[in-house]
N, C-alpha and C. Protein backbone atom coordinates (compact mmCIF):
# COMPACT_ATOMS: atom_id res chain seq x y z
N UNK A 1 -29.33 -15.49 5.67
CA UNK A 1 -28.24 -14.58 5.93
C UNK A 1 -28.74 -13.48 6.88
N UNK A 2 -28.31 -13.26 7.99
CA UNK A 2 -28.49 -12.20 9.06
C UNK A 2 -28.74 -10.77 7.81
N UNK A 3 -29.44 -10.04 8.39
CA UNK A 3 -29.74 -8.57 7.68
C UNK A 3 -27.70 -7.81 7.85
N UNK A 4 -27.59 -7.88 8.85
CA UNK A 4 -26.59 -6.87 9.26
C UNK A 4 -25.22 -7.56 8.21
N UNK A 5 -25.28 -8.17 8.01
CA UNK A 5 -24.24 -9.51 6.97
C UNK A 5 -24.01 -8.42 5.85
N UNK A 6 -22.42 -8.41 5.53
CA UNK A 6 -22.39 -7.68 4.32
C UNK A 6 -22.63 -8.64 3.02
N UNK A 7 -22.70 -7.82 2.10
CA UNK A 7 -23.20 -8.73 0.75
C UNK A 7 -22.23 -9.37 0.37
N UNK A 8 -22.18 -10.43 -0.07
CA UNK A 8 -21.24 -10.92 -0.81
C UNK A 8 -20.82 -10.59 -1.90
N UNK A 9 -19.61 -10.81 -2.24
CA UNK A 9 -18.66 -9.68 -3.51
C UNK A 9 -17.74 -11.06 -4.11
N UNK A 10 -18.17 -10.98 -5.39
CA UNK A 10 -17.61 -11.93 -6.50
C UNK A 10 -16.14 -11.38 -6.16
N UNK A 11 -14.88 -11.94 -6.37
CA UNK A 11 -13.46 -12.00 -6.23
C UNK A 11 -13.22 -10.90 -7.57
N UNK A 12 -13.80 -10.76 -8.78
CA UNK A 12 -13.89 -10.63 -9.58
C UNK A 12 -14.12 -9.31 -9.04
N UNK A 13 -14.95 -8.92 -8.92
CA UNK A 13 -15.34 -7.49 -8.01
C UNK A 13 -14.81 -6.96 -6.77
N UNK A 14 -13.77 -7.41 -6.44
CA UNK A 14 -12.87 -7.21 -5.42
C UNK A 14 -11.72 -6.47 -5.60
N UNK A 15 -11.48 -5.15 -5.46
CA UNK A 15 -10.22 -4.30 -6.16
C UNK A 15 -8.78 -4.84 -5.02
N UNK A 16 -9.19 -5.35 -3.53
CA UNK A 16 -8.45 -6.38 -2.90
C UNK A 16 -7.68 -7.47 -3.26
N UNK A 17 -8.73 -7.80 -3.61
CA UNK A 17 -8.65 -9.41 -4.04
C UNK A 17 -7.47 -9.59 -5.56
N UNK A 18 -8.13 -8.05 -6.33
CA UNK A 18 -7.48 -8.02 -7.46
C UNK A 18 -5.76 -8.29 -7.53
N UNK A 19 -5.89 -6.78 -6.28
CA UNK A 19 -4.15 -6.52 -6.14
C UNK A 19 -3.59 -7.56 -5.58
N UNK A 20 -4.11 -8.51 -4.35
CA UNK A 20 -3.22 -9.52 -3.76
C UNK A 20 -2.94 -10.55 -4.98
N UNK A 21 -3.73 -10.59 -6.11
CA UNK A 21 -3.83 -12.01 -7.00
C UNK A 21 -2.62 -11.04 -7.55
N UNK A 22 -2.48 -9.86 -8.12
CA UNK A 22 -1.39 -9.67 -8.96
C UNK A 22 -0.21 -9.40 -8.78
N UNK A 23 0.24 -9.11 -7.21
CA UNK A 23 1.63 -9.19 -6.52
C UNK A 23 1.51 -10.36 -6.22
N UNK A 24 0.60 -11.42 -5.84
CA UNK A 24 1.30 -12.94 -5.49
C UNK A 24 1.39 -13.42 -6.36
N UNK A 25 1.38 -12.82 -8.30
CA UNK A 25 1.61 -13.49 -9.32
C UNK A 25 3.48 -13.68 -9.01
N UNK A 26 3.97 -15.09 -9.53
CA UNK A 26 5.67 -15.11 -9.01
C UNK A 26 6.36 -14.14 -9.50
N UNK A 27 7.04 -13.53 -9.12
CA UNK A 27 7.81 -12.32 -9.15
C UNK A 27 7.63 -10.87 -9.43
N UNK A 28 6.61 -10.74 -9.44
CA UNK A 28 6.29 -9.51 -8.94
C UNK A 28 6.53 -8.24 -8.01
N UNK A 29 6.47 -9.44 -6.49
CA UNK A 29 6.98 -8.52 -5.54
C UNK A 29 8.43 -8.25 -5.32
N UNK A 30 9.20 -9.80 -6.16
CA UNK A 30 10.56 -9.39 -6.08
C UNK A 30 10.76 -8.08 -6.34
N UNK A 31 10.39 -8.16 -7.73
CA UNK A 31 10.58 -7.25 -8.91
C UNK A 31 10.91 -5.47 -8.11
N UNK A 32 9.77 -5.59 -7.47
CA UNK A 32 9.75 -4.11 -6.81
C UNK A 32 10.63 -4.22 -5.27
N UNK A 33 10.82 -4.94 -5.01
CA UNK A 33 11.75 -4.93 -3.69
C UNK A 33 12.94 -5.05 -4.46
N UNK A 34 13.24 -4.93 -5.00
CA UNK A 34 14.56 -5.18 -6.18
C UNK A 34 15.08 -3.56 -6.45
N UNK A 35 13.53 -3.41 -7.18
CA UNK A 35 14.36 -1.93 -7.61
C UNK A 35 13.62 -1.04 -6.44
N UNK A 36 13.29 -1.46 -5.45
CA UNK A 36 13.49 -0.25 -4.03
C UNK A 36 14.74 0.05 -3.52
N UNK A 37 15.77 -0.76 -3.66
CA UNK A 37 17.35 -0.42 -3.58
C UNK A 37 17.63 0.58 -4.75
N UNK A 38 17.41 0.46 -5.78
CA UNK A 38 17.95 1.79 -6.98
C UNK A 38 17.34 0.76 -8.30
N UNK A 39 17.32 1.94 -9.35
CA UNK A 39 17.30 1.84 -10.39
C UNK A 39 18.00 0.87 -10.67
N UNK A 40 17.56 -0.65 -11.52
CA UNK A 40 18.73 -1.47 -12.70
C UNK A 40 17.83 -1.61 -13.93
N UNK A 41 18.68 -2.23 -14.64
CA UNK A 41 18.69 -2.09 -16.19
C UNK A 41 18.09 -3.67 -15.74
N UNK A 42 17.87 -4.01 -17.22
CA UNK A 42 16.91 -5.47 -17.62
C UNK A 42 18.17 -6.74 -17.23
N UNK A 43 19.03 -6.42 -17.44
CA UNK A 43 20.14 -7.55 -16.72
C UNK A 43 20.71 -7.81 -15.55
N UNK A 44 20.94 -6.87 -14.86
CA UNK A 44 20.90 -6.31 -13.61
C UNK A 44 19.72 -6.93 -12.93
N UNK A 45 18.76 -7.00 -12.88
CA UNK A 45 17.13 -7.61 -12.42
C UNK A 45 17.47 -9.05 -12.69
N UNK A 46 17.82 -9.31 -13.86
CA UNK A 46 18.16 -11.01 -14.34
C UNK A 46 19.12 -11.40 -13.49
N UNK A 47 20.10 -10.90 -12.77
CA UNK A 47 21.37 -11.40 -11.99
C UNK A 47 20.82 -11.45 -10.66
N UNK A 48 19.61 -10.30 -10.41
CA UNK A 48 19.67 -10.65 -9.02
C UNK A 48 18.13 -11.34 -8.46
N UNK A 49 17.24 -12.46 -9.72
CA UNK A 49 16.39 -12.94 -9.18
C UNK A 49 16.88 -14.53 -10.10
N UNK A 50 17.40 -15.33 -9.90
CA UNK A 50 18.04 -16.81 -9.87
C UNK A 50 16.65 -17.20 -10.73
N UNK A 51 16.72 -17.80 -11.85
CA UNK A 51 15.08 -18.69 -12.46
C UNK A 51 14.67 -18.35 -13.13
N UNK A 52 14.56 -16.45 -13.27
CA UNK A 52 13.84 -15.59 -14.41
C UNK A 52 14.09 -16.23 -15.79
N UNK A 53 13.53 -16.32 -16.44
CA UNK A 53 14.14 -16.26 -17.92
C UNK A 53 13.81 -14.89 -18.22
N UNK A 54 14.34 -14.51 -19.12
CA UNK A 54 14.61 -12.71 -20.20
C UNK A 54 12.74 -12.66 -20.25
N UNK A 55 12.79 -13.48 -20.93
CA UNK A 55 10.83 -13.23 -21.09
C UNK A 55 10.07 -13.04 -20.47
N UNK A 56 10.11 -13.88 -19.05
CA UNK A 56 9.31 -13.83 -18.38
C UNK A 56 9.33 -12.45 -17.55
N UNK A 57 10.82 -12.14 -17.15
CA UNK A 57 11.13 -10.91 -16.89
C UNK A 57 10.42 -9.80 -17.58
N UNK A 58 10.81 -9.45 -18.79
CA UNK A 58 10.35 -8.27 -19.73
C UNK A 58 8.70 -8.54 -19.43
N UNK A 59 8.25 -9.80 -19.25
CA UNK A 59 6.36 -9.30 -18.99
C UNK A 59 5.56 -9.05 -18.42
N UNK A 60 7.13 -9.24 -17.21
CA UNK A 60 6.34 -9.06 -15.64
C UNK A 60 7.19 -6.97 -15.26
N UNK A 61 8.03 -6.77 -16.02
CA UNK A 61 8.10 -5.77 -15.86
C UNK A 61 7.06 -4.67 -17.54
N UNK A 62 6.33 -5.46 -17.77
CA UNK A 62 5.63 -4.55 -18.73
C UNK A 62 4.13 -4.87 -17.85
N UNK A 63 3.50 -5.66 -17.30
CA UNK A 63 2.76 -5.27 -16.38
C UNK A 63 2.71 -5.05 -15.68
N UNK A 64 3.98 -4.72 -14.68
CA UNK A 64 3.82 -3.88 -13.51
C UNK A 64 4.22 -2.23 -14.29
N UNK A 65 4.52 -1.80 -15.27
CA UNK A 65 4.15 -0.65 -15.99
C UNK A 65 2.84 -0.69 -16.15
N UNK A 66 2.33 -1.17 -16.71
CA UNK A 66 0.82 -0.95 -16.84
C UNK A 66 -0.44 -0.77 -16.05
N UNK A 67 0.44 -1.37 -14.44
CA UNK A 67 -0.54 -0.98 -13.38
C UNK A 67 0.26 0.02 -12.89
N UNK A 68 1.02 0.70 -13.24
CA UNK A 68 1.52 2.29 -12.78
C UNK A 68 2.27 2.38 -12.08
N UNK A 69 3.22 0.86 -11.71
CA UNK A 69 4.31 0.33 -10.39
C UNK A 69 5.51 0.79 -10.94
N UNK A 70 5.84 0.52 -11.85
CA UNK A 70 7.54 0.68 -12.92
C UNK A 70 7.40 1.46 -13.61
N UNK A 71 8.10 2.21 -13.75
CA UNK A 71 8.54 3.35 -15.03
C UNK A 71 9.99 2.69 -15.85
N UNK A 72 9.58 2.78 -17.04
CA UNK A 72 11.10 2.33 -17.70
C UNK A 72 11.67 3.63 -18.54
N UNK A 73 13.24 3.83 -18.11
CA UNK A 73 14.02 5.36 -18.52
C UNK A 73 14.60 5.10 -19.75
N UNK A 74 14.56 5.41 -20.58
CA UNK A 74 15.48 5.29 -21.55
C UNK A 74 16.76 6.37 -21.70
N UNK A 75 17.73 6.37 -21.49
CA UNK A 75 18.82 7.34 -21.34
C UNK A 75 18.83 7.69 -22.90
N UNK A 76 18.89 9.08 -23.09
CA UNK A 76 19.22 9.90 -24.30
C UNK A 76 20.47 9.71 -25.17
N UNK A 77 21.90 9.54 -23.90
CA UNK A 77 22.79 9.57 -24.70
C UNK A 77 23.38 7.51 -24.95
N UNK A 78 24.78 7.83 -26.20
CA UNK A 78 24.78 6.71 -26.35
C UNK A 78 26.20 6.24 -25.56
N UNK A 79 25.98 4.81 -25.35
CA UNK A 79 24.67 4.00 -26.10
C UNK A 79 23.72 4.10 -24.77
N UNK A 80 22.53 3.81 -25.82
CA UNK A 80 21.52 3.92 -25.12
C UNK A 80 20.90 2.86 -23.55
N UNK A 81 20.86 3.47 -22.80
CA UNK A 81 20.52 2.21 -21.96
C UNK A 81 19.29 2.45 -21.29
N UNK A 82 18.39 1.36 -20.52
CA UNK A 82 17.26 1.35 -20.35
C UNK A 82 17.27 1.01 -19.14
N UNK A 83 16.70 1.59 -18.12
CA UNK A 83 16.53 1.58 -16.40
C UNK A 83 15.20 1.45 -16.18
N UNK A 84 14.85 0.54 -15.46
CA UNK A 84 13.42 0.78 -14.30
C UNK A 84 13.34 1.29 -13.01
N UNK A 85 12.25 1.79 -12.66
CA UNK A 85 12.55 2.40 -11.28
C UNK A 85 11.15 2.64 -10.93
N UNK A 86 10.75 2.78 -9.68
CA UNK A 86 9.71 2.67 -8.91
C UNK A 86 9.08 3.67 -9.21
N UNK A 87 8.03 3.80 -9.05
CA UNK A 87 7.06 4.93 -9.36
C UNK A 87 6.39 5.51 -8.05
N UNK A 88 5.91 6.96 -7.71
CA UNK A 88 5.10 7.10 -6.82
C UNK A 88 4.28 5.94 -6.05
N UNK A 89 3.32 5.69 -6.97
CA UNK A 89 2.39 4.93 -6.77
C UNK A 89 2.98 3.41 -5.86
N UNK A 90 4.00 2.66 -6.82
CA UNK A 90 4.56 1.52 -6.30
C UNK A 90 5.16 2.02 -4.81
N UNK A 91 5.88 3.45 -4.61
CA UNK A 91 6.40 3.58 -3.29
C UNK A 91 5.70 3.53 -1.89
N UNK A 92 4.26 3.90 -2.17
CA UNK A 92 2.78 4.08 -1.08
C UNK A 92 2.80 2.88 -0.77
N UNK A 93 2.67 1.37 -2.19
CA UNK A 93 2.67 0.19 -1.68
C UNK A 93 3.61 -0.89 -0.83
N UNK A 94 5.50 -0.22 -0.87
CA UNK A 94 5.96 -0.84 -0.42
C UNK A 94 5.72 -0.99 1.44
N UNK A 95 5.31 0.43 2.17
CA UNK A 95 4.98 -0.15 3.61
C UNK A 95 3.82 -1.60 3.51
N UNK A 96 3.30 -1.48 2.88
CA UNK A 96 2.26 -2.80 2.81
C UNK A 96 3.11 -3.91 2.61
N UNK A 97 3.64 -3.73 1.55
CA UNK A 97 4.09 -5.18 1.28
C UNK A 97 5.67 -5.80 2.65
N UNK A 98 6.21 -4.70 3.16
CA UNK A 98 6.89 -4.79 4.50
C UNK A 98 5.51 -5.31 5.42
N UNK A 99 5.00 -4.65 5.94
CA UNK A 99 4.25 -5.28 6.81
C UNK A 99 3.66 -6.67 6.73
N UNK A 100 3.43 -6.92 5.11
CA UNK A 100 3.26 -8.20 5.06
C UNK A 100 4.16 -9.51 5.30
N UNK A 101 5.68 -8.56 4.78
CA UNK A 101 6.63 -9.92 5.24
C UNK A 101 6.70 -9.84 6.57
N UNK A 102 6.98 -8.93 7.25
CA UNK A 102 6.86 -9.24 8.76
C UNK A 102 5.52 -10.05 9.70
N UNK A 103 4.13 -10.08 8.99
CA UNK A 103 3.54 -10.29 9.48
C UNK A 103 3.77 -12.05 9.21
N UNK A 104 4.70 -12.60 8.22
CA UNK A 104 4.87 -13.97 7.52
C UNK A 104 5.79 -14.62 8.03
N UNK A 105 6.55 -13.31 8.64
CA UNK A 105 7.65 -13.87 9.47
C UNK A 105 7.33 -14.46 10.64
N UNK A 106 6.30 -13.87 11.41
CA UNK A 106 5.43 -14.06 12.72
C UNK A 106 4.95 -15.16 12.69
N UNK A 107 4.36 -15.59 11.74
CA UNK A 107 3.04 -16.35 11.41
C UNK A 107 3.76 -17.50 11.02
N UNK A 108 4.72 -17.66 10.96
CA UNK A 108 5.50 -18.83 10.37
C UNK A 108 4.98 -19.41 9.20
């Protein structure tokens, strides 16, 4: 290996590598290009991605909470209803993930 060669980095050790594996998990990126138009509730999300089942939905919006992308609202008064909506954090990432569809668009 040439000296000047960077080291090689397990995928595993890749905070890159991490994030592309967990937005190209399926629906993910919908998920957040979804609610970059506005806030919807858990059915609302189900109407507008065709395939979801309820489950798979609720686990892909409880880990994109957990990486700090979704916030879920619970409204005070009744009845009670429950909204997701983008978070700071998820908003920094949407120019990326634009640039990426455009760059997919290019690239055929």
């Amino acid at each position: 290996m040439p000296l000047d060669a960077p080291a090689p980095v397990p995928p595993s050790a890749c905070p890159v590598e991490d994030w592309l594996a967990f937005l190209g998990h399926r629906w993910n990126a919908l998920v957040l290009w979804h609610l970059n138009a506005s806030a919807l509730r858990h059915g609302e999300l189900m109407a507008r991605l065709p395939g979801i089942t309820a489950k798979v939905l609720s686990e892909r919006l409880a880990l994109l909470q957990q990486r700090g992308l979704v916030r879920r609202e619970a409204a005070a008064a009744f009845p009670r209803t429950v909204r997701y909506t983008l978070t700071p954090r998820s908003r920094g990432l949407l120019p990326l993930l634009d640039g990426l569809e455009r760059w997919s668009k290019q690239s055929g």
